[in-house]
N, C-alpha and C. Protein backbone atom coordinates (compact mmCIF):
# COMPACT_ATOMS: atom_id res chain seq x y z
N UNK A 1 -26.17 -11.71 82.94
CA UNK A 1 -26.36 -10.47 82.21
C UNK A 1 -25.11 -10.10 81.42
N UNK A 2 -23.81 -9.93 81.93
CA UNK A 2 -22.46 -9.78 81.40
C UNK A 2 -22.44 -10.73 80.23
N UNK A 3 -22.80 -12.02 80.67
CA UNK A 3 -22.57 -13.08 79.16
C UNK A 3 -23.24 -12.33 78.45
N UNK A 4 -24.47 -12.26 78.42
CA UNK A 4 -25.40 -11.99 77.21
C UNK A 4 -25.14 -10.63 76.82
N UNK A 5 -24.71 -9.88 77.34
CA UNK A 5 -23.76 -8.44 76.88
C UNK A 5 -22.88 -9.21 75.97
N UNK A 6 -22.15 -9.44 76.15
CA UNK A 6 -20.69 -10.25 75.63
C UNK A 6 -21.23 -10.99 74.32
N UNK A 7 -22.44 -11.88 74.32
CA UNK A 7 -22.86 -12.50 73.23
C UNK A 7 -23.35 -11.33 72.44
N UNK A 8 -24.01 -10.45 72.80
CA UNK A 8 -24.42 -9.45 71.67
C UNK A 8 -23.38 -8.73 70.90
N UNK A 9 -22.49 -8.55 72.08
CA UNK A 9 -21.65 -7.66 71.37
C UNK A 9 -21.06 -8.41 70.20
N UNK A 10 -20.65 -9.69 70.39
CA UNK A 10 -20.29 -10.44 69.93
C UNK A 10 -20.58 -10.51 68.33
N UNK A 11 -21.54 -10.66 68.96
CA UNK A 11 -23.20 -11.21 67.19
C UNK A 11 -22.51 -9.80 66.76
N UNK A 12 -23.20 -8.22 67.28
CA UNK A 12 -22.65 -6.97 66.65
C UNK A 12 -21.77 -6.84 65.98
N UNK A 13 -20.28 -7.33 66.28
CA UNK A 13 -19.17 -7.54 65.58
C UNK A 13 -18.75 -8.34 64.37
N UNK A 14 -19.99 -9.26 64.90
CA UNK A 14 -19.89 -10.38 63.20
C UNK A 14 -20.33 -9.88 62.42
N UNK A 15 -21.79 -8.87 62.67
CA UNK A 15 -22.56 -8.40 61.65
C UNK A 15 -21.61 -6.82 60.93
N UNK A 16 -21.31 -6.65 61.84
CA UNK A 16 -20.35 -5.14 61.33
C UNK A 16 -19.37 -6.18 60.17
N UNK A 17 -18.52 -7.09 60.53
CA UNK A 17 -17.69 -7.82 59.37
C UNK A 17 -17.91 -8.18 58.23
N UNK A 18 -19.85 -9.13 58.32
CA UNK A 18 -19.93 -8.72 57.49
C UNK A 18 -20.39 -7.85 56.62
N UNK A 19 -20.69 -6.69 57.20
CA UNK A 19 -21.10 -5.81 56.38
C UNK A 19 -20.48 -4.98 55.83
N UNK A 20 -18.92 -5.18 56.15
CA UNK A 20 -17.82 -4.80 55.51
C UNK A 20 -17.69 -5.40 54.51
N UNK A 21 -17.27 -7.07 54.87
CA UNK A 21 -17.50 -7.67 53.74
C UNK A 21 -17.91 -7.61 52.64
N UNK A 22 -19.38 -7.29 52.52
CA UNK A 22 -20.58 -6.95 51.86
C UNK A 22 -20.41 -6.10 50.91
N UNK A 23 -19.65 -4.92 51.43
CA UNK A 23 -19.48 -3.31 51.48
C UNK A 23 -18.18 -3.65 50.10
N UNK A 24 -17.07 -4.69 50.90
CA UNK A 24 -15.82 -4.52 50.08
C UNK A 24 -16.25 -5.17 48.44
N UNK A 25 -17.08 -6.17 48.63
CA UNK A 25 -17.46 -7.13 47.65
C UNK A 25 -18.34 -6.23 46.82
N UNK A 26 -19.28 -5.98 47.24
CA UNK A 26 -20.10 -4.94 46.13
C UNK A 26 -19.07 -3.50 45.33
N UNK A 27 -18.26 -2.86 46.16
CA UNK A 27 -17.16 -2.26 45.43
C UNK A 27 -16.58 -3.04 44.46
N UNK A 28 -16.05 -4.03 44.68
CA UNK A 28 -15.20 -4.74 44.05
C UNK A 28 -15.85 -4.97 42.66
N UNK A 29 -17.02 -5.05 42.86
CA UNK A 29 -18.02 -6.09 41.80
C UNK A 29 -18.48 -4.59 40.86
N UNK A 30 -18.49 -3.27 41.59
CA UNK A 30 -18.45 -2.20 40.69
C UNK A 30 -17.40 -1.88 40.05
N UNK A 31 -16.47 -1.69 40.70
CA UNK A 31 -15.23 -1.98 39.62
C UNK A 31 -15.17 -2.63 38.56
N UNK A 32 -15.20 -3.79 39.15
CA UNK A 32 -15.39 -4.94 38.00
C UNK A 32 -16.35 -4.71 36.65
N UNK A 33 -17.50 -4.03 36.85
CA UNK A 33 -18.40 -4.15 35.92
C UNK A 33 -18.38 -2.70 34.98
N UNK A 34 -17.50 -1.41 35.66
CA UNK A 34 -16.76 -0.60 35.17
C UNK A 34 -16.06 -1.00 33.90
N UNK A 35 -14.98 -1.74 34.46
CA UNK A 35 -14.24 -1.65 33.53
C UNK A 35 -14.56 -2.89 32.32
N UNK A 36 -15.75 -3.22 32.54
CA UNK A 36 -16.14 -4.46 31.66
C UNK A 36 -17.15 -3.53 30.24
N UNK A 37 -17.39 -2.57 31.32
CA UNK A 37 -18.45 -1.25 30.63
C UNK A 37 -16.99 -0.67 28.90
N UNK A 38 -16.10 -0.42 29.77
CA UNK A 38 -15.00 0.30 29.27
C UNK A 38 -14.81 -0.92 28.03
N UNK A 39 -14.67 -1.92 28.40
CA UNK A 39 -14.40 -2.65 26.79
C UNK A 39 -15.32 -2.82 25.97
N UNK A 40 -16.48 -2.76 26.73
CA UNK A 40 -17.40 -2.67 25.62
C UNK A 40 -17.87 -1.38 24.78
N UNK A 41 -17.33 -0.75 25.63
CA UNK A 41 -17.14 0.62 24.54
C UNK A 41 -16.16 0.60 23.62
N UNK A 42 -15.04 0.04 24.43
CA UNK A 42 -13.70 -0.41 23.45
C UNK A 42 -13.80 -0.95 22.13
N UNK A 43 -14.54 -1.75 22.50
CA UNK A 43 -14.54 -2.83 21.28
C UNK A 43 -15.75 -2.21 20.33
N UNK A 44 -16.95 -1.42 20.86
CA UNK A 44 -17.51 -1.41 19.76
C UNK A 44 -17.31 0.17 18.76
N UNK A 45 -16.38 0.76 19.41
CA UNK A 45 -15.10 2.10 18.64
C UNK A 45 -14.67 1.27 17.66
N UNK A 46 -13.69 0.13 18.07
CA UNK A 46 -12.98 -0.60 17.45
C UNK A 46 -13.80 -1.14 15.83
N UNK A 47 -14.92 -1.95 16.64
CA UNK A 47 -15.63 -2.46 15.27
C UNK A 47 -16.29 -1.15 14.19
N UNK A 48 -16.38 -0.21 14.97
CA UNK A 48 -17.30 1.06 14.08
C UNK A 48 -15.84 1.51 13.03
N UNK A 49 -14.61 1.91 13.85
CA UNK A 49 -13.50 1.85 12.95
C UNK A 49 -13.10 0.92 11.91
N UNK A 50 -13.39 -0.30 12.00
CA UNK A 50 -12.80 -1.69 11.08
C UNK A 50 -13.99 -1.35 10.21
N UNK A 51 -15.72 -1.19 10.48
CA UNK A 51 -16.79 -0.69 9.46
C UNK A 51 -16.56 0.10 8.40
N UNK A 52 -15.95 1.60 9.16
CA UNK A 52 -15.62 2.89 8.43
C UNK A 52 -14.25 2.50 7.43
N UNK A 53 -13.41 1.67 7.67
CA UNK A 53 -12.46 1.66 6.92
C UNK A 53 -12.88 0.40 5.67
N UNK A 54 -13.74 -0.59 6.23
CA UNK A 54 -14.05 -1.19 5.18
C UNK A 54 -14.86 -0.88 4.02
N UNK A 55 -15.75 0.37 4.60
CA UNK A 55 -16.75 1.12 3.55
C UNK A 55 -15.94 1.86 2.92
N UNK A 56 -14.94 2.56 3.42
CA UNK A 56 -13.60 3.37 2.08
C UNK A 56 -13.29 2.24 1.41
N UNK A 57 -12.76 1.23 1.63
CA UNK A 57 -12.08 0.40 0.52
C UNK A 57 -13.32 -0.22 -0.17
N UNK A 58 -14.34 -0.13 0.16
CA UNK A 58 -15.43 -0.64 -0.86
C UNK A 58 -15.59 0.59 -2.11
N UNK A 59 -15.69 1.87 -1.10
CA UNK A 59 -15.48 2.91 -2.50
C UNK A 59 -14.36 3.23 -3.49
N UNK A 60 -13.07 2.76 -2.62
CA UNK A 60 -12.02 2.65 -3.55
C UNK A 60 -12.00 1.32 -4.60
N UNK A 61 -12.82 0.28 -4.37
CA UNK A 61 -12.86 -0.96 -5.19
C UNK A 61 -14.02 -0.69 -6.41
N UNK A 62 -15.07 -0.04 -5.82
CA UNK A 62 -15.76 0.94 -7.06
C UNK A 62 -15.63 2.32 -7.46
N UNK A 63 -14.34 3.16 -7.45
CA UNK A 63 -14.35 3.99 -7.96
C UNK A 63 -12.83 3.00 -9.28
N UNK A 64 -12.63 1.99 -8.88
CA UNK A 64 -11.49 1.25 -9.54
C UNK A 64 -12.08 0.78 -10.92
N UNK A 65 -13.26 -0.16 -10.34
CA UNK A 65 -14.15 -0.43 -11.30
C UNK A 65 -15.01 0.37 -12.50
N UNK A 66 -15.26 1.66 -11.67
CA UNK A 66 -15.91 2.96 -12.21
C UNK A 66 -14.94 2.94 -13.57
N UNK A 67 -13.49 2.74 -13.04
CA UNK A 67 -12.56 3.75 -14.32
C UNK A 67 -11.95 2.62 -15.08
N UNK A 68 -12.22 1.53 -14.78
CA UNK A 68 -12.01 0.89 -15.82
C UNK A 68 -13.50 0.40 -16.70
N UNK A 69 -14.23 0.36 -16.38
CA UNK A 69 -15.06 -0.05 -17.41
C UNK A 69 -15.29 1.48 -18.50
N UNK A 70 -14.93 2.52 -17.70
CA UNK A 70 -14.92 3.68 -18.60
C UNK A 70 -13.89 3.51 -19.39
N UNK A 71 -12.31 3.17 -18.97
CA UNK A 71 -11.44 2.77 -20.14
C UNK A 71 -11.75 1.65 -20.92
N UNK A 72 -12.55 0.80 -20.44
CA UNK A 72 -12.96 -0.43 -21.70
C UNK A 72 -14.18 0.25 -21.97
N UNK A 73 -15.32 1.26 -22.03
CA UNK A 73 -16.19 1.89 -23.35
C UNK A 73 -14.89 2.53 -24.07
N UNK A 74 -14.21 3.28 -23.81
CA UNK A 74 -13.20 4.07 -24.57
C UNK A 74 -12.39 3.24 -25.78
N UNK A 75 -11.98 1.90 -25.25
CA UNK A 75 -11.47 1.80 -26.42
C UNK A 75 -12.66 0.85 -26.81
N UNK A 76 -13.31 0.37 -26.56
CA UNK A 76 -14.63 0.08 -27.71
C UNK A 76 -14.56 0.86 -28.39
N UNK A 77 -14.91 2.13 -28.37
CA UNK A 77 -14.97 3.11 -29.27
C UNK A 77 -13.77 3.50 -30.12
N UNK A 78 -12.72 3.46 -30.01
CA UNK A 78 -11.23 3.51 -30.27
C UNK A 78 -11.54 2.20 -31.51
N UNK A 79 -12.01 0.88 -30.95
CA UNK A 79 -11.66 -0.25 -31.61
C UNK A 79 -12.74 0.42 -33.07
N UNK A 80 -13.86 0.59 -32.88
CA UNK A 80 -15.03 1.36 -33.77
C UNK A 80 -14.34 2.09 -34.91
């Protein structure tokens, strides 16, 4: 009877370990997927910023264009 006390308790103790185990690993693996969350927010700030700044320099490359083809009608007309 004492053995088989002793074996249970036994088994009990493995299963408590690993269910620590279990316990530490699934934390771990939330963490982990936290901060995996966090760069992907990171990065897609990042790309929406590199977007927004490339759409200004597209309007600065046609408001460039805008004023020069208005200075070349002008002196067409000049040349006239």
């Amino acid at each position: 009877m004492r053995e088989t006390a002793e074996t249970a308790r036994i088994a009990s103790e493995e299963a408590r370990t690993a269910a620590e185990t279990a316990r530490t690993a699934s934390e771990e693996a939330r963490v982990a997927t936290d901060a995996a969350r966090h760069a992907v927010v990171d990065a897609v700030r990042a790309t929406a910023d590199a977007l927004n700044a490339s759409l200004e320099h597209m309007r600065v490359v046609e408001d460039l264009r805008r004023t020069l083809r208005e200075i070349r009608d002008v002196n067409k007309l000049d040349s006239n």
